[in-house]
N, C-alpha and C. Protein backbone atom coordinates (compact mmCIF):
# COMPACT_ATOMS: atom_id res chain seq x y z
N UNK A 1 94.72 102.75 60.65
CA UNK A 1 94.62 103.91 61.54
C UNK A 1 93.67 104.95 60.94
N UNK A 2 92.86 105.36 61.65
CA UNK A 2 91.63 106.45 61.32
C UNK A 2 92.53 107.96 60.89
N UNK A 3 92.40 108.25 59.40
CA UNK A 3 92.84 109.69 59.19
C UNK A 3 92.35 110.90 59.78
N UNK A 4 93.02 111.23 60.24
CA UNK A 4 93.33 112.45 60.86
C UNK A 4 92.46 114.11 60.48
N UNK A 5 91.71 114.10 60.28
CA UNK A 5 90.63 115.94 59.53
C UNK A 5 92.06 116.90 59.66
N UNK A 6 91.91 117.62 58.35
CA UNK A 6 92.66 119.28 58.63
C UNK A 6 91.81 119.88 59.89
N UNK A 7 92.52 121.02 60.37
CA UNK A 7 91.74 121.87 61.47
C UNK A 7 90.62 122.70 61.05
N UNK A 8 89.70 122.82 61.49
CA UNK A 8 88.99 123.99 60.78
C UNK A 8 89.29 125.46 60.85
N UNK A 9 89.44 126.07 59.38
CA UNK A 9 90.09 127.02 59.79
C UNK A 9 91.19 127.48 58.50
N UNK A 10 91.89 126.02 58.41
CA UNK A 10 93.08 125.82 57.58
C UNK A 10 92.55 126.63 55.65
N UNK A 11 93.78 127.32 55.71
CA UNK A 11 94.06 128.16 54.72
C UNK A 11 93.92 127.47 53.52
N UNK A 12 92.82 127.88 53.00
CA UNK A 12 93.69 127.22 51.18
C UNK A 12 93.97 128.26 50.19
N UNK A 13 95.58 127.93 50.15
CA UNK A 13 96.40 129.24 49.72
C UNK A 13 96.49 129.02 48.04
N UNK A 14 95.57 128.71 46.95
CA UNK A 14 95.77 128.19 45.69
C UNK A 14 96.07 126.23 46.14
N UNK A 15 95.22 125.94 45.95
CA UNK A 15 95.40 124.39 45.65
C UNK A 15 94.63 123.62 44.55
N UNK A 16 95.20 123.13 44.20
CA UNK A 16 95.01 122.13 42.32
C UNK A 16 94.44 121.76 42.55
N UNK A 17 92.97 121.14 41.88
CA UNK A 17 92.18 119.73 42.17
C UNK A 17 91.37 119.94 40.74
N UNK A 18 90.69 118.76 41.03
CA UNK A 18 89.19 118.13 40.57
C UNK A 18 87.91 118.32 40.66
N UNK A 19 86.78 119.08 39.85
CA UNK A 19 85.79 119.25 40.68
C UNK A 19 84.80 118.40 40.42
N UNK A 20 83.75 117.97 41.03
CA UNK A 20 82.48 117.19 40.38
C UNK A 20 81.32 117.54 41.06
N UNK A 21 80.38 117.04 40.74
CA UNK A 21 78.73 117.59 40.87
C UNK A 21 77.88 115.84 40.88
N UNK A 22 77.36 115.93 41.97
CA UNK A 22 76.63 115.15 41.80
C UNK A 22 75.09 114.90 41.47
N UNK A 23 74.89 116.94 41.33
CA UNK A 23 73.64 117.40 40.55
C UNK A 23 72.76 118.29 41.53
N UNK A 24 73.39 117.79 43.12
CA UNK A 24 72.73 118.01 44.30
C UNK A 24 74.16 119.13 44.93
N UNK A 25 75.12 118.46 44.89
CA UNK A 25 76.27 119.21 46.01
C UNK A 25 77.57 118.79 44.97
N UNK A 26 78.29 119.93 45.29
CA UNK A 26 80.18 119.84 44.61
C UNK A 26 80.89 119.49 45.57
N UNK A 27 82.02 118.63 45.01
CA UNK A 27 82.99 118.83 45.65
C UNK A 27 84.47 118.52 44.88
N UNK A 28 85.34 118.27 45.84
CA UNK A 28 86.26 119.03 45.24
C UNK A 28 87.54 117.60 45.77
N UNK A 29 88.27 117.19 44.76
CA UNK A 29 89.37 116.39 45.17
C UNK A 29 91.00 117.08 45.03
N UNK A 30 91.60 117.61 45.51
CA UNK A 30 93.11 117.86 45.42
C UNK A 30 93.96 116.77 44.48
N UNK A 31 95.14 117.22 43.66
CA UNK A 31 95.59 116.40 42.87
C UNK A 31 96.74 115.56 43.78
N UNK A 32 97.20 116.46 44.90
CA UNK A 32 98.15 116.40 45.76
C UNK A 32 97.67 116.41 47.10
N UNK A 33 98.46 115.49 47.88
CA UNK A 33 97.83 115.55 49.49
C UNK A 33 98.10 116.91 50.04
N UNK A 34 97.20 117.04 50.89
CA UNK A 34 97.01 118.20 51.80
C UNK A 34 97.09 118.35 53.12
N UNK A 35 98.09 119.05 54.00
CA UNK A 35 98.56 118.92 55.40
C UNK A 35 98.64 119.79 56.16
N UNK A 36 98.46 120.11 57.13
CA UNK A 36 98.67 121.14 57.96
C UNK A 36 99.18 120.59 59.05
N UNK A 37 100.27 119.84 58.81
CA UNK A 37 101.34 119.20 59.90
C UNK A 37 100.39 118.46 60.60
N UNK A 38 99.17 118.25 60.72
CA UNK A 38 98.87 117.18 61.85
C UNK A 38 97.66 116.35 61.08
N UNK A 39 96.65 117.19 60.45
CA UNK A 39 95.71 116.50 59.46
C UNK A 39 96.56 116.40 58.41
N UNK A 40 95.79 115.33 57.66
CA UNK A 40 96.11 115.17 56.21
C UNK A 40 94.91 115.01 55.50
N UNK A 41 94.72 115.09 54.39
CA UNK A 41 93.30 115.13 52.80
C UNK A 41 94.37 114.60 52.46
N UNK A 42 94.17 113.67 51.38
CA UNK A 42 94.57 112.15 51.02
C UNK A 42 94.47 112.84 49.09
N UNK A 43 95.17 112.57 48.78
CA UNK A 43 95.17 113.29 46.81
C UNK A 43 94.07 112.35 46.28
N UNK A 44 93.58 112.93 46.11
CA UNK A 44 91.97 112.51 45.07
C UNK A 44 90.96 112.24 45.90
N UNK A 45 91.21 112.52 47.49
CA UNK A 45 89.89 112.77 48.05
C UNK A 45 89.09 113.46 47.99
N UNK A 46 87.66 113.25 48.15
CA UNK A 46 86.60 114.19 47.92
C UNK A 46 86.30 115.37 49.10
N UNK A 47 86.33 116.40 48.84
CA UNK A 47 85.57 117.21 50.02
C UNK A 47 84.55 118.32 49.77
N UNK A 48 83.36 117.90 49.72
CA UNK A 48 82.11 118.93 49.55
C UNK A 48 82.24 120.33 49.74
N UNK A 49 82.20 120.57 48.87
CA UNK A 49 82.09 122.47 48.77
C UNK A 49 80.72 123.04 49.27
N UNK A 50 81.34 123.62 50.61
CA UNK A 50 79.72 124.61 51.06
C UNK A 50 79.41 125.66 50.24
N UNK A 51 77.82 125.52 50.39
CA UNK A 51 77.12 126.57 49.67
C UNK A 51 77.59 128.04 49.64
N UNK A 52 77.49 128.91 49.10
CA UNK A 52 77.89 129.87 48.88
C UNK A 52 78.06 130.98 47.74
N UNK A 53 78.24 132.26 47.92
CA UNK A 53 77.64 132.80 46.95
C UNK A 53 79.02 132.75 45.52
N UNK A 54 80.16 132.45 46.01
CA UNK A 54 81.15 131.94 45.08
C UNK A 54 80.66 131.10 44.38
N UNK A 55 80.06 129.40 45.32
CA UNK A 55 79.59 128.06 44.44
C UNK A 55 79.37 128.42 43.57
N UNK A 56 77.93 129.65 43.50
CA UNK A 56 76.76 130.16 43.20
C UNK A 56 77.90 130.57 41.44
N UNK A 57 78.87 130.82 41.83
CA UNK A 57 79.11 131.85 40.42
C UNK A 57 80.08 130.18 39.97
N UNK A 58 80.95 129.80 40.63
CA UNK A 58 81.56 128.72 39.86
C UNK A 58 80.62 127.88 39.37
N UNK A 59 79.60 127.01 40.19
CA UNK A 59 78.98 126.63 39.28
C UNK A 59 78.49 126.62 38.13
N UNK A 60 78.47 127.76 38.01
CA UNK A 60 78.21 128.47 36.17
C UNK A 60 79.43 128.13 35.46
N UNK A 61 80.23 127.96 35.90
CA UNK A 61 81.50 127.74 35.01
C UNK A 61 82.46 126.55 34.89
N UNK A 62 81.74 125.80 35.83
CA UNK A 62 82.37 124.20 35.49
C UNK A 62 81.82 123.28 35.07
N UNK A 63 81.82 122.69 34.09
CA UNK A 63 81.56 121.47 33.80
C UNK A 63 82.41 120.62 32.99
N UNK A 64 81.91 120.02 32.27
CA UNK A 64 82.40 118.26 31.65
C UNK A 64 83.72 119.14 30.91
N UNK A 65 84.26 120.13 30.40
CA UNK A 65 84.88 120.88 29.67
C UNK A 65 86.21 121.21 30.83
N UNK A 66 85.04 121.82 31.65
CA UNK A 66 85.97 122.57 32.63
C UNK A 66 86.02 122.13 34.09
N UNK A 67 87.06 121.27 34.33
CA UNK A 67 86.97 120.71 35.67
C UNK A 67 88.04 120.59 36.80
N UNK A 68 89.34 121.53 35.97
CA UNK A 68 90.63 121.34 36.88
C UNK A 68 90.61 122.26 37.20
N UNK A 69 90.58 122.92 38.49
CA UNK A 69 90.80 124.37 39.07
C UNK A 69 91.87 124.86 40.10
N UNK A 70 92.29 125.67 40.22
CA UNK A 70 92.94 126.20 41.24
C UNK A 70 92.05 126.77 42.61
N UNK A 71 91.95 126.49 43.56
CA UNK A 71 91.29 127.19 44.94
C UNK A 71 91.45 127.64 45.88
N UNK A 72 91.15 128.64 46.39
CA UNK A 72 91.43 129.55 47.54
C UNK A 72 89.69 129.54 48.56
N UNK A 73 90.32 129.57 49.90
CA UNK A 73 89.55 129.54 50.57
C UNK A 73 89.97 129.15 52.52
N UNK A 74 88.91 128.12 52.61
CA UNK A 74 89.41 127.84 53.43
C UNK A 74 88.52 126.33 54.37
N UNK A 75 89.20 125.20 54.88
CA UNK A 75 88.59 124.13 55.56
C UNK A 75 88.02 124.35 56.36
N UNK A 76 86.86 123.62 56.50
CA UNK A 76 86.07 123.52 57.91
C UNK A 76 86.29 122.18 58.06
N UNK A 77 85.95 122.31 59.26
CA UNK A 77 85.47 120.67 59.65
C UNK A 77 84.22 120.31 61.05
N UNK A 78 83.95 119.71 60.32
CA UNK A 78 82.40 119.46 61.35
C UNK A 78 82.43 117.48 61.63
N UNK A 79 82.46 117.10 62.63
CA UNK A 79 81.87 115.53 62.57
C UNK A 79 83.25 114.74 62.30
N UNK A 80 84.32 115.16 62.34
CA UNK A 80 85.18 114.42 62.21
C UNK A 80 85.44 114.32 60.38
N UNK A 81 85.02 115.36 59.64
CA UNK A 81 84.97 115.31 58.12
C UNK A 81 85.15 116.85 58.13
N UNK A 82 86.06 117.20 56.60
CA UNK A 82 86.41 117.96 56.18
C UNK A 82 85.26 118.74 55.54
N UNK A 83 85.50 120.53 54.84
CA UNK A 83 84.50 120.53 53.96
C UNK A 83 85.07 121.65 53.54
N UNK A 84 84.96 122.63 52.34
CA UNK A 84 86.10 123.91 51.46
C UNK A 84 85.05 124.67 51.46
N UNK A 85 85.35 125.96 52.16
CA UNK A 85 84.49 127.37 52.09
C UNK A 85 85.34 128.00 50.73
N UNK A 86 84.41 128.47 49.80
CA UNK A 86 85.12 128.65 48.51
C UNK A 86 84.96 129.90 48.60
N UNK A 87 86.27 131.06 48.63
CA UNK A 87 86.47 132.31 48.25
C UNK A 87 87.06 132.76 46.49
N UNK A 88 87.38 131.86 46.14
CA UNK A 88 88.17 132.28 45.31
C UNK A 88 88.61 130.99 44.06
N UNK A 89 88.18 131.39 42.63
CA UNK A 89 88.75 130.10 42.16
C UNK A 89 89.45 130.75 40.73
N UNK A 90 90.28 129.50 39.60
CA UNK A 90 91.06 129.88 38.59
C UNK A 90 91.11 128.28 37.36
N UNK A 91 90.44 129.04 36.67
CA UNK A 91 90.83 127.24 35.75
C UNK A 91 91.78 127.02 35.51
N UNK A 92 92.20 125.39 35.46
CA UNK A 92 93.76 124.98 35.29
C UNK A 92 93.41 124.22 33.70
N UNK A 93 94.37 124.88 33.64
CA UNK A 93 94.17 123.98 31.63
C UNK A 93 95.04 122.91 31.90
N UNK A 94 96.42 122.60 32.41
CA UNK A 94 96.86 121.91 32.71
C UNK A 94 97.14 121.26 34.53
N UNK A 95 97.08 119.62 33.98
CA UNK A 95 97.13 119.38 35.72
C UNK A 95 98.41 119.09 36.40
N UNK A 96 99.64 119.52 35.44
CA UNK A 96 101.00 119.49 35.81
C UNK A 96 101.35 121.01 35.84
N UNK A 97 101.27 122.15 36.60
CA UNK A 97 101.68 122.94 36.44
C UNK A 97 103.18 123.03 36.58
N UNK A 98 104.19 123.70 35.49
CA UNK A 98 105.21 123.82 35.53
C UNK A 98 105.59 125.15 36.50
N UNK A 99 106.69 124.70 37.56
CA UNK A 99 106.80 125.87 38.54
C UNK A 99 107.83 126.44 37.59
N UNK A 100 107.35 127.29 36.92
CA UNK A 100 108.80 127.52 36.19
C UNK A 100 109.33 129.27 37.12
N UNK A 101 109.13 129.70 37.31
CA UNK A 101 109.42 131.15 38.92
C UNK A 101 110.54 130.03 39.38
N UNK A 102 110.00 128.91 39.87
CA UNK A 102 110.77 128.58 41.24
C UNK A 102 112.74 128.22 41.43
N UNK A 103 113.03 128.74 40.28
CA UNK A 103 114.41 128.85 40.71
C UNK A 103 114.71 129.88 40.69
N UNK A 104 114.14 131.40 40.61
CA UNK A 104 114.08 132.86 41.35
C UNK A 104 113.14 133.11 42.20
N UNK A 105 112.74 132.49 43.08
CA UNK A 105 111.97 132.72 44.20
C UNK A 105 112.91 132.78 45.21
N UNK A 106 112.60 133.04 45.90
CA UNK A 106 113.60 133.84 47.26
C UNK A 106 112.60 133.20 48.56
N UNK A 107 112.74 132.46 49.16
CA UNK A 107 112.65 131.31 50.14
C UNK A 107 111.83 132.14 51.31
N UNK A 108 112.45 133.49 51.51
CA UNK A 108 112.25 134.38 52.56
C UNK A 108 111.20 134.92 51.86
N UNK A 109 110.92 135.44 51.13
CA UNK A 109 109.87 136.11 50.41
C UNK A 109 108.54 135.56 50.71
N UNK A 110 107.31 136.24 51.08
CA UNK A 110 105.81 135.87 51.39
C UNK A 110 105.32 135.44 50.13
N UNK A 111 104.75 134.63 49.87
CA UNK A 111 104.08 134.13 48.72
C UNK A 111 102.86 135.73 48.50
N UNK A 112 103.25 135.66 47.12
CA UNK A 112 101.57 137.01 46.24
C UNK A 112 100.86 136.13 46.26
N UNK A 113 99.48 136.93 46.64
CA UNK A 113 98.44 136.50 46.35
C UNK A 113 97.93 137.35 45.91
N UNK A 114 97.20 137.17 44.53
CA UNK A 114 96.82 138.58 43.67
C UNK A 114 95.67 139.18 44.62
N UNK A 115 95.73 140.50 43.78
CA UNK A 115 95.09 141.53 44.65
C UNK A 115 93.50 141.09 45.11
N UNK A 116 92.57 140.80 43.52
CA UNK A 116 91.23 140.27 43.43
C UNK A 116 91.64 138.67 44.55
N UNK A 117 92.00 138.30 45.06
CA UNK A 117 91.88 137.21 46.21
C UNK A 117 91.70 137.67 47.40
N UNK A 118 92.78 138.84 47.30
CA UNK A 118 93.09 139.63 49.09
C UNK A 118 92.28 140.09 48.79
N UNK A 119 91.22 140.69 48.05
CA UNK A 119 89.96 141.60 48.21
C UNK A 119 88.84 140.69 49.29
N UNK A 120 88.80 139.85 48.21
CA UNK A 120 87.86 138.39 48.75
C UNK A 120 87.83 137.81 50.38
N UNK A 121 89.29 138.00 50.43
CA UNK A 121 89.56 137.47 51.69
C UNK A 121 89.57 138.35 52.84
N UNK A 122 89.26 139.86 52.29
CA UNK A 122 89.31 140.93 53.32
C UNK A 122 87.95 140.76 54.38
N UNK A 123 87.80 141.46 55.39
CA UNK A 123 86.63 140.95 56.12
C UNK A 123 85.35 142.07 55.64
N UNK A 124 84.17 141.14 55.39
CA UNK A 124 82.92 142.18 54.43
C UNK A 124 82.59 143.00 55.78
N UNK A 125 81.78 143.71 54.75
CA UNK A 125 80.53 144.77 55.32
C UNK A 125 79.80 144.16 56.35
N UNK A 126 79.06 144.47 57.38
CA UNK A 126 78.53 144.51 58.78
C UNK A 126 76.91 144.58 57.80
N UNK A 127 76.04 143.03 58.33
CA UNK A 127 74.93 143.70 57.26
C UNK A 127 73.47 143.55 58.10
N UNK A 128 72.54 143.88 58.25
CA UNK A 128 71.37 143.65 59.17
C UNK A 128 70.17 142.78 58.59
N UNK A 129 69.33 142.53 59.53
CA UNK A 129 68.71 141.78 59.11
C UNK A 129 68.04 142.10 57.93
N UNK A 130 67.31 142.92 57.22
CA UNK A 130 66.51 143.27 56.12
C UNK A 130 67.21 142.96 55.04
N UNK A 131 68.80 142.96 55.39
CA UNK A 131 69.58 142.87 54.13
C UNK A 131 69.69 141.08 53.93
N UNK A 132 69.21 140.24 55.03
CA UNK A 132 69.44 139.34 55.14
C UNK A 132 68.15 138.09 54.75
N UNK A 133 67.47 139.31 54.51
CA UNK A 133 65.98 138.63 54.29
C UNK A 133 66.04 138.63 52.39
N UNK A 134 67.16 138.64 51.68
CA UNK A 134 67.02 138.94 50.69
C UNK A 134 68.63 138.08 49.95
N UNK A 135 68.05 137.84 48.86
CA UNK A 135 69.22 137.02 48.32
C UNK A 135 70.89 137.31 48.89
N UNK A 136 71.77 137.11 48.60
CA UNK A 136 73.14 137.41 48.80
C UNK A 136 73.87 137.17 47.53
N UNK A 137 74.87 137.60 47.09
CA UNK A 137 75.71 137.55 46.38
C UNK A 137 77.01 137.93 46.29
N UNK A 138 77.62 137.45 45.57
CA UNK A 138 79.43 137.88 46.09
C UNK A 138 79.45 139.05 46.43
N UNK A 139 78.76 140.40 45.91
CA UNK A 139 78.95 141.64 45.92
C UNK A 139 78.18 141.72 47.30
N UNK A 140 77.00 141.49 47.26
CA UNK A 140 76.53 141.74 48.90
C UNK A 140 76.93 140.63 49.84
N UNK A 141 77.28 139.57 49.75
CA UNK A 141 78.33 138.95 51.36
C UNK A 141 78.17 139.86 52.43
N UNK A 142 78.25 139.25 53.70
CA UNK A 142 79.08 140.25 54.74
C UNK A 142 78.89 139.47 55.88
N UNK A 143 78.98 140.19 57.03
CA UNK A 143 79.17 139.40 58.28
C UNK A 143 77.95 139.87 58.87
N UNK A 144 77.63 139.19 60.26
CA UNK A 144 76.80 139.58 61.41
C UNK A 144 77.48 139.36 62.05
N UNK A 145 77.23 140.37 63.35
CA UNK A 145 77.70 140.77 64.59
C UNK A 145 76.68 140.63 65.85
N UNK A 146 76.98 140.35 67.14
CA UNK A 146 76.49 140.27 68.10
C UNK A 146 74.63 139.97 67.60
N UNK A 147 74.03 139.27 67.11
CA UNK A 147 73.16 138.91 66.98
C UNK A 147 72.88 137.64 67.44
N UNK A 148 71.41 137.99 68.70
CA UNK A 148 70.86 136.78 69.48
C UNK A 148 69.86 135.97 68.76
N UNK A 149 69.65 134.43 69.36
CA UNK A 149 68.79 134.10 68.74
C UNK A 149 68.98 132.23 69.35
N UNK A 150 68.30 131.61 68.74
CA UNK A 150 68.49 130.36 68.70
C UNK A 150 69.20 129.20 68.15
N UNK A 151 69.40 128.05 68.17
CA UNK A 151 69.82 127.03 67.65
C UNK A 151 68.44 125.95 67.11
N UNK A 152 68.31 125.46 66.09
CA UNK A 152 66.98 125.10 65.48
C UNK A 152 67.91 123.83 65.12
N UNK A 153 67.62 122.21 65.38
CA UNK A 153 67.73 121.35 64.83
C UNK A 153 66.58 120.99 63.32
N UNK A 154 67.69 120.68 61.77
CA UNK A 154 66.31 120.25 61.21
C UNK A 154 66.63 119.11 60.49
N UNK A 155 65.76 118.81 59.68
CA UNK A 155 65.90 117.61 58.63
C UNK A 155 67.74 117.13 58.23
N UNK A 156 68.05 118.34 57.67
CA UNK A 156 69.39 118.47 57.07
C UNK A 156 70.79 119.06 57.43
N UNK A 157 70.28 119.34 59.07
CA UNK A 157 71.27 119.81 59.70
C UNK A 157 70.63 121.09 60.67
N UNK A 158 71.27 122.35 60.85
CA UNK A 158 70.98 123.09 61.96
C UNK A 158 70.88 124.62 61.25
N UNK A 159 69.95 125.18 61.78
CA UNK A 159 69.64 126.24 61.57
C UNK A 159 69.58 127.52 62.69
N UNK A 160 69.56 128.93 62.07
CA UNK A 160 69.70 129.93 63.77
C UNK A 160 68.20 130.98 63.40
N UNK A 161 67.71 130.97 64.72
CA UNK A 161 66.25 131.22 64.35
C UNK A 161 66.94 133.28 65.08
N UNK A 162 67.15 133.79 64.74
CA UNK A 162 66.35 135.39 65.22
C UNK A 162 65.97 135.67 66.36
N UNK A 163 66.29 136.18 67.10
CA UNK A 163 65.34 136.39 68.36
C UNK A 163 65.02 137.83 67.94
N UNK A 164 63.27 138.25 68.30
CA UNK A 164 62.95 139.57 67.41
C UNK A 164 62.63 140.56 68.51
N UNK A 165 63.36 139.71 69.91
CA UNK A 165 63.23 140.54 70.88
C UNK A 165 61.70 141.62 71.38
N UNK A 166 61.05 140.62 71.44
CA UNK A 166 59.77 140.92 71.67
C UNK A 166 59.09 142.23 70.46
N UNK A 167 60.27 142.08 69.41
CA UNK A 167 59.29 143.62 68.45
C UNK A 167 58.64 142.31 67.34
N UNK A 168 57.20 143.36 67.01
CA UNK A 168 56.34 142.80 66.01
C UNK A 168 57.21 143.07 64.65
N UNK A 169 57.92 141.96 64.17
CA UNK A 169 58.44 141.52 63.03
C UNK A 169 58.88 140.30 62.88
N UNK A 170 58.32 139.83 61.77
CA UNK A 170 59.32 138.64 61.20
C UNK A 170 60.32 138.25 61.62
N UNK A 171 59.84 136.71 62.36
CA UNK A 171 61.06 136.50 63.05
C UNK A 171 62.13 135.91 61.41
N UNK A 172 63.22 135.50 61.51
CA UNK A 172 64.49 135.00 60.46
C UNK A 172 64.96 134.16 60.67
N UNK A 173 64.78 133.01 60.13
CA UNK A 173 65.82 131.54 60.36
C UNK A 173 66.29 131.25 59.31
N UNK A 174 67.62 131.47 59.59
CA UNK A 174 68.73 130.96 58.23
C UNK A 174 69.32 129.46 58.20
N UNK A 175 69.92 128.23 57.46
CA UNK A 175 70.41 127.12 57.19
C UNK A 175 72.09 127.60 58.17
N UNK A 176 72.70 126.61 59.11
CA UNK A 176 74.04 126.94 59.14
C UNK A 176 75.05 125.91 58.41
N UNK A 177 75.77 126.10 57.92
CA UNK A 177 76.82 125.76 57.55
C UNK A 177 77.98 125.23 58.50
N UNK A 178 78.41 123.64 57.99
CA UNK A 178 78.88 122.84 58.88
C UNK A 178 80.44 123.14 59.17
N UNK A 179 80.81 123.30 60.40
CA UNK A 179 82.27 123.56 60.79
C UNK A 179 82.00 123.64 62.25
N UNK A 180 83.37 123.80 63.00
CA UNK A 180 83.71 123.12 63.97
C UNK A 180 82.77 123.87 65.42
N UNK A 181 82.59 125.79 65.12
CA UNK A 181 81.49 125.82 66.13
C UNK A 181 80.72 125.70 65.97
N UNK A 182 80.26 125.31 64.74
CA UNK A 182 78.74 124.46 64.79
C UNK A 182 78.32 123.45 66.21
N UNK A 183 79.25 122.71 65.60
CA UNK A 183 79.38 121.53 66.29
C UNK A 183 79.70 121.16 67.68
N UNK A 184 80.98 122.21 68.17
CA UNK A 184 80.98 122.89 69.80
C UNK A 184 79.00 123.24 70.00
N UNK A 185 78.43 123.95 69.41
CA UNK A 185 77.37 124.97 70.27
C UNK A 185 76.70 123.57 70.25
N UNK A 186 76.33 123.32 68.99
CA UNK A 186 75.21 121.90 68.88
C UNK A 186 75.31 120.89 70.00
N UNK A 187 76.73 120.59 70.50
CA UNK A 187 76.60 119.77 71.94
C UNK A 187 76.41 120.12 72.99
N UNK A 188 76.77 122.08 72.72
CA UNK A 188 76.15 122.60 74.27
C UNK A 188 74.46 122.17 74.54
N UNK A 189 73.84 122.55 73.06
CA UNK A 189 72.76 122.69 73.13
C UNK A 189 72.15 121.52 73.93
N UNK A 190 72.50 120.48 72.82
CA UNK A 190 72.44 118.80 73.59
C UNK A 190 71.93 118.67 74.89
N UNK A 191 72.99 119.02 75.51
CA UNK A 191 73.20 118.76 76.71
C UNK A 191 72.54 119.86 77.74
N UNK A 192 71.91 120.78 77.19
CA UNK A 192 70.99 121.78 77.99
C UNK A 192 69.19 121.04 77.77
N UNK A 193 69.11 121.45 79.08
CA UNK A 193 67.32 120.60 78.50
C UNK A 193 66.80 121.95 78.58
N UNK A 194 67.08 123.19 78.12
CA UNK A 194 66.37 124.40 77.66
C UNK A 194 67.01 124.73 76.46
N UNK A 195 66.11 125.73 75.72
CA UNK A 195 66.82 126.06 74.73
C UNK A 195 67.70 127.26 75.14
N UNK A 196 69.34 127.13 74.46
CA UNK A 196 70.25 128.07 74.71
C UNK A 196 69.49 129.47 73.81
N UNK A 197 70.07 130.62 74.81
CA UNK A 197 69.70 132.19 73.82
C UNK A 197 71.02 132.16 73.82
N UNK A 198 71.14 132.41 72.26
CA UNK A 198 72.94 132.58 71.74
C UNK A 198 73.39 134.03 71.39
N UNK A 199 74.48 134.65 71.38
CA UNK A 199 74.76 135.56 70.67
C UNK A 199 75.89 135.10 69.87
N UNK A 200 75.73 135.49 68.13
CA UNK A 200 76.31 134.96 67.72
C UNK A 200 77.02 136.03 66.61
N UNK A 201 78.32 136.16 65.88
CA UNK A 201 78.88 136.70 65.01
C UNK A 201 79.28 135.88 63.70
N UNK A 202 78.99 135.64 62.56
CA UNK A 202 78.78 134.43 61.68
C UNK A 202 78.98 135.45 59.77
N UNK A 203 79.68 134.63 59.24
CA UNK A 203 79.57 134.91 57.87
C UNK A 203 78.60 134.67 57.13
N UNK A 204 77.71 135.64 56.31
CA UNK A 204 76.29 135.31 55.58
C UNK A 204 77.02 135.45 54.07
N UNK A 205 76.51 134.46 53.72
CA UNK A 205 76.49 133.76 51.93
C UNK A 205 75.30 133.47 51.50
N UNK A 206 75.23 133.40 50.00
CA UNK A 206 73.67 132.81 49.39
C UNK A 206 74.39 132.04 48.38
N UNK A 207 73.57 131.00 48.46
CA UNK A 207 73.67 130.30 47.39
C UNK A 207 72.07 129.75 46.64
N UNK A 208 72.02 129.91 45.30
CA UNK A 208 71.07 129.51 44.19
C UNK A 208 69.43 130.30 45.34
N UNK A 209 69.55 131.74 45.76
CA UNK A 209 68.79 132.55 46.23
C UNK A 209 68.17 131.86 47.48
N UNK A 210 69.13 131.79 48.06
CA UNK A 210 68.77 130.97 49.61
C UNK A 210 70.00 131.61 50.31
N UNK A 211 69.82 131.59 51.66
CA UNK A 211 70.94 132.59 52.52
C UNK A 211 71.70 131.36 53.35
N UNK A 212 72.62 131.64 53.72
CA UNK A 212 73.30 130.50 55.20
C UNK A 212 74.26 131.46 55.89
N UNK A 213 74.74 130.94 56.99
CA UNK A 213 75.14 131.59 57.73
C UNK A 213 76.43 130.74 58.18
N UNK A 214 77.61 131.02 58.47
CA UNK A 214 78.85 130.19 59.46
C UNK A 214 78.70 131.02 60.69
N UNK A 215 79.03 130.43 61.68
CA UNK A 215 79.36 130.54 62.65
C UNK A 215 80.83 130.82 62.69
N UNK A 216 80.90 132.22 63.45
CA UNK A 216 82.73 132.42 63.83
C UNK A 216 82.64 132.40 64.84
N UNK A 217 81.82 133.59 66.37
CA UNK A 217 82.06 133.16 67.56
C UNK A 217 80.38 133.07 67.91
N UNK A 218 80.42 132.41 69.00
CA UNK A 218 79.35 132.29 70.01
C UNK A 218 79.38 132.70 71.41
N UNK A 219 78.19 132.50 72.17
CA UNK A 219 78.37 133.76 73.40
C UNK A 219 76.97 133.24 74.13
N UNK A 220 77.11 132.63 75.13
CA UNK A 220 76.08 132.08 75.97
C UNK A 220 75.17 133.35 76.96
C-alpha cells in the first residue's frame, strides 16, 4: 500500500533525527515515526530540508561530529512527498533521550516551548521589494503581502516573476519553494493557456545569499 505524506502544514514540535548532506541538499531522517493521525514518515526516512536562512546557519554546525538534532519547524508537502521548513534546531548528544520530567508532567498542561523558538515561530516583519533584492538572513526573514506577479516554470522547479506594474524598474524573480500551494497554483497555471496574474502573500528566506519565497495564500 502507497504511504500516505504528512499534511502540509504539520507542526514539528521538537523531533529527534539524523541529519546528512549530500554536498548539494540536507536532509533529515526522524529516529521515530511521525504522524499526524492520517500521514505517516516512516523512522529513518529521509526528508530534504528546504533552503533557508536557518539551513544557512545549521549548516555551519553539522557535520561528521555533529549529526543528531532536535527540530522545530514545520512539513510541507509538494508531489505526493514530504519536505521540513527549518525554524529552529538543538544538538542531541544522545539518541535515547531520557524523559526523565515525565512522571511530573501534568497531562493537561500545554507543552513549553522555549521562548527563542516562539520568537522564531512568531510571524516576521512585512518586507518590500528592495529589501528583497538583497540577501536574507534569520535576522532579516519576513513575509510578503498582497504582491502581484507571475508563475515562471524553470529547470529546477518554479519561480514568481514581479509584476513592476508598468514602473521603470527591475523587474524580481525569486526560486519557490516546494509545498502544497505551490502545487494547487502550478495546476491552475497548467491548465490556463494564458499566463495567470497572481496575487500572492509568501514567506521570504535566503539561503547561501540567494532569496526563495513559500507560498501561503494565492489570489487569481
Amino acid at each position: 500500500r502507497k504511504a500516505v505524506p504528512l499534511r502540509d502544514g504539520f507542526v514539528i514540535d521538537g523531533i529527534d533525527g539524523k541529519v546528512s548532506s549530500d554536498g548539494n541538499t540536507w536532509s533529515f531522517s526522524p529516529f521515530e515515526a511521525v504522524t499526524d493521525g492520517r500521514g505517516t514518515l516512516a523512522a529513518g526516512a529521509a526528508v530534504e530540508i528546504l533552503p533557508s536562512s536557518m539551513l544557512d546557519k545549521f549548516s555551519s554546525v553539522a557535520d561528521a561530529e555533529n549529526k543528531n538534532f532536535r527540530i522545530w519547524g514545520k512539513f510541507t508537502k509538494y508531489q505526493d512527498k514530504n519536505y521540513v521548513y527549518l525554524t529552529y534546531y538543538l544538538p542531541v548528544k544522545d539518541v535515547n533521550i531520557p524523559q526523565q520530567l515525565e512522571e511530573f508532567s501534568d497531562p493537561n498542561e500545554e507543552q513549553i516551548i522555549p521562548d527563542d523558538v516562539l520568537e522564531l515561530l512568531k510571524p516576521k516583519r512585512t518586507l518590500n521589494l528592495a529589501e528583497l533584492k538583497r540577501p536574507l538572513s534569520t535576522e532579516s526573514d519576513g513575509v510578503i503581502a498582497d504582491r502581484t506577479g507571475f508563475l515562471r516554470k524553470t529547470k529546477t522547479g518554479f519561480s514568481f516573476n514581479f509584476d513592476a506594474l508598468g514602473r521603470n524598474i527591475d523587474t524580481l524573480t525569486l526560486p519557490l519553494l516546494n509545498c502544497e500551494t505551490l502545487e494547487i497554483t502550478a495546476a491552475l497555471q497548467k491548465a490556463s493557456a494564458e499566463p495567470l496574474r497572481l496575487k500572492i502573500s509568501a514567506i521570504a528566506t535566503g539561503y547561501k545569499g540567494k532569496n526563495y519565497l513559500m507560498l501561503v495564500l494565492v489570489d487569481l
